[in-house]
Protein backbone atom coordinates (compact mmCIF):
# COMPACT_ATOMS: atom_id res chain seq x y z
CA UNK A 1 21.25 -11.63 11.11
CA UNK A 2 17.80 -12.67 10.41
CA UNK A 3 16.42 -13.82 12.83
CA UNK A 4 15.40 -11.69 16.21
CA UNK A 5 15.22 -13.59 19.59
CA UNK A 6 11.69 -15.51 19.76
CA UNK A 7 10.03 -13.27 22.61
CA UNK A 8 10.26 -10.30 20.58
CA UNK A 9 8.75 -12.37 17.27
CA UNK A 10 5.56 -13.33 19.84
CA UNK A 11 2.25 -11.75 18.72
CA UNK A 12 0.95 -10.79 21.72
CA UNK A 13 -0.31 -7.39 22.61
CA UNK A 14 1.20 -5.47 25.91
CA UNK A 15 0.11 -2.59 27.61
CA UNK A 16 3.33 -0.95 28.09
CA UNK A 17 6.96 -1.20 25.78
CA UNK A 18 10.25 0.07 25.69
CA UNK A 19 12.53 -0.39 22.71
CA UNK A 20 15.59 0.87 23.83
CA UNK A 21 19.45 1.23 21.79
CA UNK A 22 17.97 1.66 17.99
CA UNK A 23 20.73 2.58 15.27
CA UNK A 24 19.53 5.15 12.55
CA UNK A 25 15.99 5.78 13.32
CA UNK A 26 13.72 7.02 10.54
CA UNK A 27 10.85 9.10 12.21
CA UNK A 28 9.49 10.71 8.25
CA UNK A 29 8.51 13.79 10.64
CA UNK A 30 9.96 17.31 10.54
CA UNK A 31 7.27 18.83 11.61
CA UNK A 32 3.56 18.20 13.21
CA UNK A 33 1.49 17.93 9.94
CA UNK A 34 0.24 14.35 8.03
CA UNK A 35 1.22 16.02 4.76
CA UNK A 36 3.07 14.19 2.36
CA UNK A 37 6.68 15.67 1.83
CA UNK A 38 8.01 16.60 -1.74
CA UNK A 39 11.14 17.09 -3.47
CA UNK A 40 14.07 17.73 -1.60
CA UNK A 41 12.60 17.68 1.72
CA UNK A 42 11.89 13.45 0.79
CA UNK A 43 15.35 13.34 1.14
CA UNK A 44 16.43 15.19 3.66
CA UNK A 45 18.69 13.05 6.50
CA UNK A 46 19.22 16.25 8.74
CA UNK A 47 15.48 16.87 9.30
CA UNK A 48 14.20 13.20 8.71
CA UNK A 49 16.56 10.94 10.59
CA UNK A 50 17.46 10.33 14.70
CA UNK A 51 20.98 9.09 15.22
CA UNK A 52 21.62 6.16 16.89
CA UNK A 53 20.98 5.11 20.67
CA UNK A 54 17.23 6.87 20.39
CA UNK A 55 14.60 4.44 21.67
CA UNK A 56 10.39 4.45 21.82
CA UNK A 57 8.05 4.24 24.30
CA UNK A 58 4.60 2.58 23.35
CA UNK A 59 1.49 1.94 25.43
CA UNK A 60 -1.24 -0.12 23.75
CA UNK A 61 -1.38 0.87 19.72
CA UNK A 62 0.56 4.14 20.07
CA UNK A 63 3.82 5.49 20.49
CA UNK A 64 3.50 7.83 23.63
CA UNK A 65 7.67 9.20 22.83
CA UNK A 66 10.66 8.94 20.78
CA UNK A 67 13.49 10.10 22.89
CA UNK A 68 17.20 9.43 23.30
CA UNK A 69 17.32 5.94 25.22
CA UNK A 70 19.13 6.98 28.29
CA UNK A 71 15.86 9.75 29.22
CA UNK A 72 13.53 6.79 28.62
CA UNK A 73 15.15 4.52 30.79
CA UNK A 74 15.32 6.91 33.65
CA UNK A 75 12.26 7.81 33.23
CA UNK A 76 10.20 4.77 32.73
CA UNK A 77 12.65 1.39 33.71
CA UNK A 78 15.62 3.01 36.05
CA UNK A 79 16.07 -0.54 36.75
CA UNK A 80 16.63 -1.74 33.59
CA UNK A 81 20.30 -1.64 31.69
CA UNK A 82 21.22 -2.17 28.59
CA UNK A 83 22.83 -5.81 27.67
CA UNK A 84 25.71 -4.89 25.90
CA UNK A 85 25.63 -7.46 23.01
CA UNK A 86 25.87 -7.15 19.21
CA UNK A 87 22.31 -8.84 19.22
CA UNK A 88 18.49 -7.57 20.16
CA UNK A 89 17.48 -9.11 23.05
CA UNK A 90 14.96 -8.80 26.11
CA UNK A 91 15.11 -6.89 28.80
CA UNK A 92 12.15 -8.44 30.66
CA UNK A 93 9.86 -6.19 32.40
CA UNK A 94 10.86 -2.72 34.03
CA UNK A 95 8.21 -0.53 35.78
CA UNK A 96 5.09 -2.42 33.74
CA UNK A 97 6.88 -1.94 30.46
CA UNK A 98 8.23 -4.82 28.34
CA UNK A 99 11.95 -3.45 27.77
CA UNK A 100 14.05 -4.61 24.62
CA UNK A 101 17.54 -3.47 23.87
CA UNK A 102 18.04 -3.18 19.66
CA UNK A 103 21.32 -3.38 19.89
CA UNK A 104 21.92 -0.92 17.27
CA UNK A 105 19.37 -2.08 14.91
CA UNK A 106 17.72 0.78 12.59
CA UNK A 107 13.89 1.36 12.76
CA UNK A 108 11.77 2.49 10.22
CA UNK A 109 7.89 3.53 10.25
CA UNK A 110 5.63 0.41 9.13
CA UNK A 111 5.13 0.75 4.90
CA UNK A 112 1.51 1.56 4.17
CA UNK A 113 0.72 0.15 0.58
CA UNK A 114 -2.02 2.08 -0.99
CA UNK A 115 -2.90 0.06 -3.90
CA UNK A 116 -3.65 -3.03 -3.64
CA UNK A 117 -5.82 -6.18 -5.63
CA UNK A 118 -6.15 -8.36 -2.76
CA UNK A 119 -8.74 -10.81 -3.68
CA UNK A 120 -8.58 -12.87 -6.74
CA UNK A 121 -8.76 -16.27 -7.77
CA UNK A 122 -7.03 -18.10 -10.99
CA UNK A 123 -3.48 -18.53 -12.25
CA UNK A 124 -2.45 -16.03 -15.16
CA UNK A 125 1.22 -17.43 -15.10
CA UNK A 126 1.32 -18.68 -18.63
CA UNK A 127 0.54 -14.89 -19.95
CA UNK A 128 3.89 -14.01 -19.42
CA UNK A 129 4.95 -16.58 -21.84
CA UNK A 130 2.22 -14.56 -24.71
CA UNK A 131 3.91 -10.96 -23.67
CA UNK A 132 7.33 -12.61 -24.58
CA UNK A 133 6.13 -13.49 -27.89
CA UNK A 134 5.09 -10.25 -28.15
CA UNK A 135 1.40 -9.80 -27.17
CA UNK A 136 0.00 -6.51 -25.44
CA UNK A 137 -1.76 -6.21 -22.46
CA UNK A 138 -5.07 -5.59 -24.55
CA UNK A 139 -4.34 -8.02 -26.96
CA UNK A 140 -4.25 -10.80 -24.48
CA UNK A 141 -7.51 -9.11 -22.90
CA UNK A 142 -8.90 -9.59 -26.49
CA UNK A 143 -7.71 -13.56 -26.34
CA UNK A 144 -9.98 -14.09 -23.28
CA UNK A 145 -6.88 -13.67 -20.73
CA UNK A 146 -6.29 -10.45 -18.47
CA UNK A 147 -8.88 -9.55 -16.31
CA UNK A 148 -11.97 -11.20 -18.13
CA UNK A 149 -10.06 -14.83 -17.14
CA UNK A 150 -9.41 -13.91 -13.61
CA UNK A 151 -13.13 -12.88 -13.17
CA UNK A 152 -14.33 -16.48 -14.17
CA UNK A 153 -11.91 -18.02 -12.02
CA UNK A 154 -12.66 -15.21 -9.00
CA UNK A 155 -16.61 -16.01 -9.49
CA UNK A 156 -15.90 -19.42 -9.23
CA UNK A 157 -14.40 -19.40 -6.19
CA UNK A 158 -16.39 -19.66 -2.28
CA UNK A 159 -15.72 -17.10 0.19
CA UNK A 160 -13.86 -19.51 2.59
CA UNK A 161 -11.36 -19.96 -0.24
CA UNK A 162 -11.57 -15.97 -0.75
CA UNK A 163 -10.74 -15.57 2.99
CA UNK A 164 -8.59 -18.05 3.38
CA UNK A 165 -6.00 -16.85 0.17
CA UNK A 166 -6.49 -13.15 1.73
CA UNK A 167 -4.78 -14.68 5.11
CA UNK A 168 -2.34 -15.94 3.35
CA UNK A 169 -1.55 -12.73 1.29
CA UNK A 170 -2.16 -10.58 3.98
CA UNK A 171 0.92 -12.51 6.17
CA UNK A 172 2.92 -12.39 3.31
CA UNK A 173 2.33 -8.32 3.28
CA UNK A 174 3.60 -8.14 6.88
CA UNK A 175 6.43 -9.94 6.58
CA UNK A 176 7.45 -7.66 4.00
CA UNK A 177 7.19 -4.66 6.36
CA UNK A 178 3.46 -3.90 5.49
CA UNK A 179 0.76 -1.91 8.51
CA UNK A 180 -1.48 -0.52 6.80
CA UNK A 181 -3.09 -1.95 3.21
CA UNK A 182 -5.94 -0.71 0.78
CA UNK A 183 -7.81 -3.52 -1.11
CA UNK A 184 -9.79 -3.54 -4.28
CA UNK A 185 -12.65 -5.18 -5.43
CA UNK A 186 -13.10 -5.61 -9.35
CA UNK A 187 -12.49 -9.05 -10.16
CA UNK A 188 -16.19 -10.13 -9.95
CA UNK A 189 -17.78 -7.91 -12.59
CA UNK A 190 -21.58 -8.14 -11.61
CA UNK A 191 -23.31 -7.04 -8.57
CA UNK A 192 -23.18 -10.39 -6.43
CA UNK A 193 -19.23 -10.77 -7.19
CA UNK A 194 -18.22 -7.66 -6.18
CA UNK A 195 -20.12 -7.32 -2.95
CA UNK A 196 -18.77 -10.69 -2.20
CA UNK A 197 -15.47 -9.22 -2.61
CA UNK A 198 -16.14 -6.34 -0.61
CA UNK A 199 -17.36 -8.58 2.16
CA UNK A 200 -14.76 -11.06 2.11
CA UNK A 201 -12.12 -8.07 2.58
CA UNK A 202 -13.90 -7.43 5.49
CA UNK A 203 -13.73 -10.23 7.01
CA UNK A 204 -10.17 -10.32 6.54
CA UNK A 205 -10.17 -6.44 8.05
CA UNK A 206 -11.76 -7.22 11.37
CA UNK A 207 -9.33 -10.49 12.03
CA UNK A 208 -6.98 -9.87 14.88
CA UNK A 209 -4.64 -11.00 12.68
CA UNK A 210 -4.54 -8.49 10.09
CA UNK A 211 -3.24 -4.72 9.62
CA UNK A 212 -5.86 -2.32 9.35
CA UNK A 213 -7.20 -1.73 6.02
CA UNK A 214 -9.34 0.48 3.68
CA UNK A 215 -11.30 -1.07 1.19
CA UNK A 216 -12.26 0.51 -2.66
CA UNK A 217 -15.15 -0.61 -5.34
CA UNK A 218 -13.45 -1.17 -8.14
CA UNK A 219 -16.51 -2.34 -10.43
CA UNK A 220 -15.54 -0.49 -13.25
CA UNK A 221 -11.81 -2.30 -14.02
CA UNK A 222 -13.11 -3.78 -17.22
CA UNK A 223 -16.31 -4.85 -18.91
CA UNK A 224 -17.77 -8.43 -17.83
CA UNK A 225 -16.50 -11.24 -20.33
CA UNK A 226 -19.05 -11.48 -22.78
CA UNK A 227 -21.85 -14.39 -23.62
CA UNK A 228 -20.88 -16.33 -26.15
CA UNK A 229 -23.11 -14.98 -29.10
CA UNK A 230 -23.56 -11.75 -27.67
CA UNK A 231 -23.34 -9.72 -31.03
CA UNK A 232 -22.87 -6.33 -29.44
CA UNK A 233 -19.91 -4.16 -29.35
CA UNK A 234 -17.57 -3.54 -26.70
CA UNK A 235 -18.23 0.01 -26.67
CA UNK A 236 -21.98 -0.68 -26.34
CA UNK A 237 -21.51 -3.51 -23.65
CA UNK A 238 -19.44 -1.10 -21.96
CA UNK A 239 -22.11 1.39 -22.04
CA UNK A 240 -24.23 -1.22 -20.78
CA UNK A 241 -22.26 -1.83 -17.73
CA UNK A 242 -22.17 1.21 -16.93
CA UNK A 243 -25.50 1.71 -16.77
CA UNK A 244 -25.54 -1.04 -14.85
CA UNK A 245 -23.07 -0.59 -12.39
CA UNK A 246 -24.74 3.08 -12.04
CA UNK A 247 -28.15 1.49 -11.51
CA UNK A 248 -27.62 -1.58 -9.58
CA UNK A 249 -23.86 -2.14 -8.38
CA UNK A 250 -23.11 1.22 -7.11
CA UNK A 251 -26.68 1.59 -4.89
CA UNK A 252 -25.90 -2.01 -3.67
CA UNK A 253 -22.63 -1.10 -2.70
CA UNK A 254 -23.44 1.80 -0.56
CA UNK A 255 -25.86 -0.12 1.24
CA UNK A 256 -23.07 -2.62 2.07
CA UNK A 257 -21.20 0.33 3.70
CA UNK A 258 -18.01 -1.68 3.20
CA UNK A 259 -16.19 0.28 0.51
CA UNK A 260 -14.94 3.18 1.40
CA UNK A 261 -13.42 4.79 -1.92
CA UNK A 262 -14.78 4.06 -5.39
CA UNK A 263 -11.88 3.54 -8.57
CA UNK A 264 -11.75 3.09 -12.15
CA UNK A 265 -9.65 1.60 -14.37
CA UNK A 266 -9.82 5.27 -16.92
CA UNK A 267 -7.33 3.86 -19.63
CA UNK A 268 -7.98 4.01 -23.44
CA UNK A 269 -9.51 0.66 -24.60
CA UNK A 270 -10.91 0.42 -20.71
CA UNK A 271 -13.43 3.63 -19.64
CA UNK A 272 -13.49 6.61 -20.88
CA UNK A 273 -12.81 9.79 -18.99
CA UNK A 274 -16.52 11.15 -19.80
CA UNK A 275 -18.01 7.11 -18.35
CA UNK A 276 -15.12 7.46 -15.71
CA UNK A 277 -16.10 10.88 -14.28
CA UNK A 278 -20.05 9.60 -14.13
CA UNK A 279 -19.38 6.94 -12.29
CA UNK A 280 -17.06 8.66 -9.78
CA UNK A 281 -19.66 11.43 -8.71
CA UNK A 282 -21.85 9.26 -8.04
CA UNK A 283 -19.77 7.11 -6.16
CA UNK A 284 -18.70 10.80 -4.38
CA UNK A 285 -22.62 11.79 -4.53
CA UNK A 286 -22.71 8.08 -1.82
CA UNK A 287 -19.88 9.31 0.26
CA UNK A 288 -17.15 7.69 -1.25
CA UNK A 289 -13.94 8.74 -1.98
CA UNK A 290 -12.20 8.84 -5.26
CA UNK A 291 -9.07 6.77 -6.27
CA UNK A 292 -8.18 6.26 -9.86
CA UNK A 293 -6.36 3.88 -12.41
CA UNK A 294 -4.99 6.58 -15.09
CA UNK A 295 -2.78 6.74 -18.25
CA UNK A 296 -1.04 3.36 -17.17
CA UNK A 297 -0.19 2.79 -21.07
CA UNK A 298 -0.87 5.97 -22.60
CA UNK A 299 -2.01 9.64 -22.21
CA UNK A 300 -5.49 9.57 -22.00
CA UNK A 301 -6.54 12.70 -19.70
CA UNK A 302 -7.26 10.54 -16.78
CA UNK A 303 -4.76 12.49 -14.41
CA UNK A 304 -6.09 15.71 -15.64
CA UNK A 305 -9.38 14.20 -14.86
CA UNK A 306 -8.69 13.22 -11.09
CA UNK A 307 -7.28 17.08 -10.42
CA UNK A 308 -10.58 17.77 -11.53
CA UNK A 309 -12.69 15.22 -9.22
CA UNK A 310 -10.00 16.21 -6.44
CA UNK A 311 -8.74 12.23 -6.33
CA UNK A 312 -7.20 11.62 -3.51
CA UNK A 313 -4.97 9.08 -6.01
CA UNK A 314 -4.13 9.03 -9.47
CA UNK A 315 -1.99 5.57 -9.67
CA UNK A 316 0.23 4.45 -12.58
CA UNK A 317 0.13 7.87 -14.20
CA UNK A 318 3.55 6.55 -16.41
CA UNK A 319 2.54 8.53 -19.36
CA UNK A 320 0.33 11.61 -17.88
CA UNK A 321 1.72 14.70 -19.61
CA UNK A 322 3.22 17.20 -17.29
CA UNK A 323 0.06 19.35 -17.19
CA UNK A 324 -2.51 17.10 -15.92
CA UNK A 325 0.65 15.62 -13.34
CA UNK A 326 0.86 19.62 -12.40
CA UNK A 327 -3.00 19.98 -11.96
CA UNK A 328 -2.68 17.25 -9.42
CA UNK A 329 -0.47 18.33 -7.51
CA UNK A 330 -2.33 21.94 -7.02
CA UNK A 331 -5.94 20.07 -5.80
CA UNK A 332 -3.79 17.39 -3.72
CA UNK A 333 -4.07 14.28 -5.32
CA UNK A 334 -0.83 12.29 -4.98
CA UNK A 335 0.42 10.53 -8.02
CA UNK A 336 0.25 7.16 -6.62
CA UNK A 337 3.78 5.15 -8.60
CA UNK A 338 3.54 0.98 -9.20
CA UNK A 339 7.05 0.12 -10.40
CA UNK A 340 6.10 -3.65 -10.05
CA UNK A 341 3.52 -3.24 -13.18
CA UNK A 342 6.61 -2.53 -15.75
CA UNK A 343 8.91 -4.98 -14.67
CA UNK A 344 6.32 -7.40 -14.70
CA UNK A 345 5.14 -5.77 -18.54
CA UNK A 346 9.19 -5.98 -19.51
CA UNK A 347 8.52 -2.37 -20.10
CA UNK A 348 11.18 0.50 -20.33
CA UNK A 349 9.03 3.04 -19.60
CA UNK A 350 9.78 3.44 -15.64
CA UNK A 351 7.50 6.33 -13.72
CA UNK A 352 9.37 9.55 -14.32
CA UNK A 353 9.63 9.91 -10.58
CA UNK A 354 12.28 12.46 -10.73
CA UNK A 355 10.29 14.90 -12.90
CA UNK A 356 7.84 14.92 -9.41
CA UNK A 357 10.27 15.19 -7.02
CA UNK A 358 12.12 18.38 -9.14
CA UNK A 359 8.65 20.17 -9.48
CA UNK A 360 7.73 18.92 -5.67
CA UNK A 361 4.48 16.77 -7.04
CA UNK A 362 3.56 14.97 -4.22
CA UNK A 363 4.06 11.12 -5.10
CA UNK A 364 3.63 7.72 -3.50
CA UNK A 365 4.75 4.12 -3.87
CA UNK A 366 2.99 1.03 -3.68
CA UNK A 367 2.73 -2.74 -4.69
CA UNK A 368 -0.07 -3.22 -7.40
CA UNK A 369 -0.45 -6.57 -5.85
CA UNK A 370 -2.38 -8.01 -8.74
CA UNK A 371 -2.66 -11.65 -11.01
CA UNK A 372 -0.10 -10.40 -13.11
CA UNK A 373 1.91 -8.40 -10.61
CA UNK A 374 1.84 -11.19 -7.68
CA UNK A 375 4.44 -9.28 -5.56
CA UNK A 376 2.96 -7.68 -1.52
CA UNK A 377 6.70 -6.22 -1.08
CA UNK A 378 6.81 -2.95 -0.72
CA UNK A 379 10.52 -2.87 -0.11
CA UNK A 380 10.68 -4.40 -3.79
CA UNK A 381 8.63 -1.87 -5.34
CA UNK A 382 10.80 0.76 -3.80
CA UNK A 383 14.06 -1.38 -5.02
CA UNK A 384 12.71 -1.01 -8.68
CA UNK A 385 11.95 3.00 -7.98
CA UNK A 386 15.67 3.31 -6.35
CA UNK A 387 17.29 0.96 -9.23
CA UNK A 388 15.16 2.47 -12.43
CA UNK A 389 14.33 6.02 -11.59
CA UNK A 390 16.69 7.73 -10.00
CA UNK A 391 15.27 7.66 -6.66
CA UNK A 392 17.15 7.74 -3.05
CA UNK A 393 16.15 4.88 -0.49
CA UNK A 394 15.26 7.62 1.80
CA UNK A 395 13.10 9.40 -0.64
CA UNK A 396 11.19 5.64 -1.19
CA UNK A 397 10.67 5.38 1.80
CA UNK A 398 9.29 8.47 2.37
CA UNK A 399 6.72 7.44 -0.37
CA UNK A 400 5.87 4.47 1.32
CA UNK A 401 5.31 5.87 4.74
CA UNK A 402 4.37 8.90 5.31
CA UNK A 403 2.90 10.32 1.91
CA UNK A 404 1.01 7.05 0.80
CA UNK A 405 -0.49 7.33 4.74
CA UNK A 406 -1.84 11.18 3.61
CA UNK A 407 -4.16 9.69 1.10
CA UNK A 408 -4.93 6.84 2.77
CA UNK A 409 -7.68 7.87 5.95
CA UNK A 410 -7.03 5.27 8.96
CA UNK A 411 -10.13 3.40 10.07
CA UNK A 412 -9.72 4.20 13.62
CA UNK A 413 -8.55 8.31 12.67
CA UNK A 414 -4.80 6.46 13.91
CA UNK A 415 -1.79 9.09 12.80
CA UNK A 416 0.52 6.45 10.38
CA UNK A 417 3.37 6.19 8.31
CA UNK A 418 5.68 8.26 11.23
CA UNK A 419 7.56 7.32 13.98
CA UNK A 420 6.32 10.36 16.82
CA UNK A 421 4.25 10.62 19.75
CA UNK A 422 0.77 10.12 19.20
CA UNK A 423 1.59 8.16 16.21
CA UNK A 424 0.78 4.29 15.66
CA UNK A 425 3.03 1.82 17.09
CA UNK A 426 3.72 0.42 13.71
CA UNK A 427 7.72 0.02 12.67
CA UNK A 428 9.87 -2.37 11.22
CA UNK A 429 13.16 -3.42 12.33
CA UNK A 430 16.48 -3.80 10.16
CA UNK A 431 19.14 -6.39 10.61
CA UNK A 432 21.41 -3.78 10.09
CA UNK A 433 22.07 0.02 11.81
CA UNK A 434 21.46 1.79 8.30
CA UNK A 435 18.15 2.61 7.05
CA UNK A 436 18.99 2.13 3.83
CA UNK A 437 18.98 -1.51 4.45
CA UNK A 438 15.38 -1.81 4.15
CA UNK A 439 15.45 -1.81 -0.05
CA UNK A 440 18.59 -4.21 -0.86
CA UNK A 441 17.33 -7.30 -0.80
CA UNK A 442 14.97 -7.71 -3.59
CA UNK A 443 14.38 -11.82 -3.08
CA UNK A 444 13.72 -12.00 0.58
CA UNK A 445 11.87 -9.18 3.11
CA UNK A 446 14.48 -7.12 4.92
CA UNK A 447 13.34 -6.75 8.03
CA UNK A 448 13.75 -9.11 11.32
CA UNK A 449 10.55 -7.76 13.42
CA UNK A 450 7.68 -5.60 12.52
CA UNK A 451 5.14 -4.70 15.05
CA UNK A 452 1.70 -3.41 13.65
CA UNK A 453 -0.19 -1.11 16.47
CA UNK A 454 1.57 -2.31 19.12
CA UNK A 455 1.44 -6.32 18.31
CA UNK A 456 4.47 -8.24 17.21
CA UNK A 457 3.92 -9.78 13.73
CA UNK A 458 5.32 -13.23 13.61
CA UNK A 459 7.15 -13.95 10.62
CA UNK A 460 7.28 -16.84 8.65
């Protein structure tokens, strides 16, 4: 079944709801902290699963109890009883609470992807065709593609068209499961650009419509394309942006008071660790946080460098040697994982996922929504983890839920990524009474209702 009974599907806020008869119910919590779990305890059914027939209670954006179904009917609808059919369906209204029976359906927490490149304009379609002949990601930055091209095109573009393609992404996000997003800047380059990107985010973060979100400066994801005629290096036009962005973009930003995390693309060929680690105490000097771009194509010290700055992400990290991945783990910084970025590549190098979870690294999972990466599914970046790395649906999920919700603060202080009491009412709901369900289809989203603080998301 894909398809859940209209009522349910209506975004509409309620003051009181009962979802009552769930099959496998992943609640991510064995105990009381927001930690994220690690190694064996990712995977652990015993201590991270309710059996069937459990149910929720929620009142406005939060889940007041998870309990089996029978205490919260008597308790809260005594009136109310349970249909009896093999399909979710509505209860009506019991005691002031909106009552649906799930009919066995499994329930997991809402995803919460933590790395995200929300707004951009341009197509970069036909650069798949140059990586087939054989190009590199750098070489096809060096032909004027990559991120130089999607800058023109992003600087090109109003802020009604910004807004209006983050709508549309943003829907797309929820109907793959997603409650809870982080979005980059860095596809403007200059100072103008990227606070338009920044404010355009916004925008999109205070609709009704959306999930809540955390937004990151990402100024420093490549140098600006260069004037035709230029004459100067890239290592001294780099230098010159950074001066810039140190100067001008970052004081500009923190007057905006939009971003809340500052990131940096610290890659070989991009910024160095030594222009890297400038620009991210200063950023920390303004009160942001740090989140970083590291070793995505080779070892370059960059997750050895976010232990050091205490990053609250190091994402990619597919070639960061077992000492700086260690180093991370001891100041807290999760090792954020972006499956989606190889398969898009055709790379063989997968994240070695398993070397985290048999050391207990802390690690996460997210999209990389990007130009070249144009996927918002979640549940597909955790099909590619399960399929390539050797990792169990339960432990993805995990990684999408509650750990990427530990680095990831909640702009109302909102518990995420869990299903418990106190918790967000964010969950999605499977067509099927397995959890497992919510990673095998990789073409279409898996789930048949999600509900994001207590609203119904509508899908498409």
């Amino acid at each position: 079944m894909r398809r859940i009974i209209s009522s349910l599907m209506q975004p509409a806020a309620t003051m009181g709801m009962l979802l009552l008869n769930a099959g496998w119910l992943a609640h991510i919590s064995p105990d009381a902290g927001t930690t994220p779990l690690t190694g064996d305890a990712m995977g652990d059914r015993d201590s991270l699963l309710h059996e069937p027939g459990y149910g929720l209670l929620i009142e406005d954006t939060l889940i007041q109890s998870v309990a089996p179904s029978e205490e919260l009917m008597d308790e809260h609808a005594p009136s109310a009883k349970l249909s009896g059919g093999t399909s979710p369906t509505s209860l009506g209204q019991h005691s002031g609470h909106d009552v649906f029976d799930l009919a066995g359906r499994a329930v997991v927490p809402g995803l919460v992807d933590a790395h995200t490149h929300l707004l951009w304009a341009g197509d970069r379609s036909h650069e798949a065709s140059l990586r087939r002949q054989g190009y590199s990601y750098h070489q096809i930055a060096e032909m004027g593609g990559g991120i130089a091209f999607t800058v023109r095109c992003t600087r090109d573009a109003t802020q009604d068209e910004l807004v209006s393609e983050g709508e549309h992404r943003l829907r797309l996000a929820m109907d793959h499961g997603t409650t809870f997003i982080e979005a980059k800047s860095g596809y403007g380059l200059d100072t103008k650009s990227e606070l338009a990107l920044l404010e355009a985010a916004d925008t999109l973060a205070k609709s009704t419509a959306s999930p809540p979100m955390r937004h990151t400066w990402l100024g420093a994801h490549a140098t600006p394309p260069s004037e035709e005629g230029d004459g100067r290096t890239e290592e001294s036009r780099r230098a010159a942006y950074v001066d810039e962005m140190l100067a001008e973009q970052l004081p500009a930003v923190l007057d905006q008071g939009i971003a809340d995390s500052v990131d940096v693309f610290c890659e070989p060929g991009w910024f160095t660790v030594e222009e890297t680690e400038e620009i991210c105490r200063a950023g920390a000097d303004g009160g942001l946080q740090v989140r970083l771009h590291v070793d995505e194509f080779e070892e370059g010290g960059g997750a050895a460098l976010a232990a050091e700055l205490r990053a609250r992400t190091a994402d990619h990290a597919a070639w960061s040697d077992s000492e700086g991945r260690a180093s991370c783990a001891r100041v807290g910084t999760l090792q954020g994982f972006l499956p989606g970025t190889p398969h898009v590549l055709g790379s063989d190098h997968w994240p070695p996922i398993r070397e985290c979870l048999d050391n207990r690294w802390p690690w996460t999972l997210a999209s990389d929504f990007n130009p070249n990466c144009d996927s918002l599914s979640l549940p597909f970046s955790a099909h590619l983890a399960v399929t390539h790395c050797g990792v169990d649906s339960l432990e993805a999920l995990v990684a999408c839920t509650r750990n990427a919700a530990s680095g990831m603060d909640h702009p109302r202080g909102l518990q995420t990524g869990t299903l418990r009491s106190a918790a967000a009412a964010s969950l999605n709901i499977l067509p099927g009474d397995q959890v497992d369900g919510w990673i095998q289809d990789s073409g279409e989203s898996p789930f048949i209702a999600t509900l994001v603080e207590g609203r119904w998301h509508r899908s498409l």
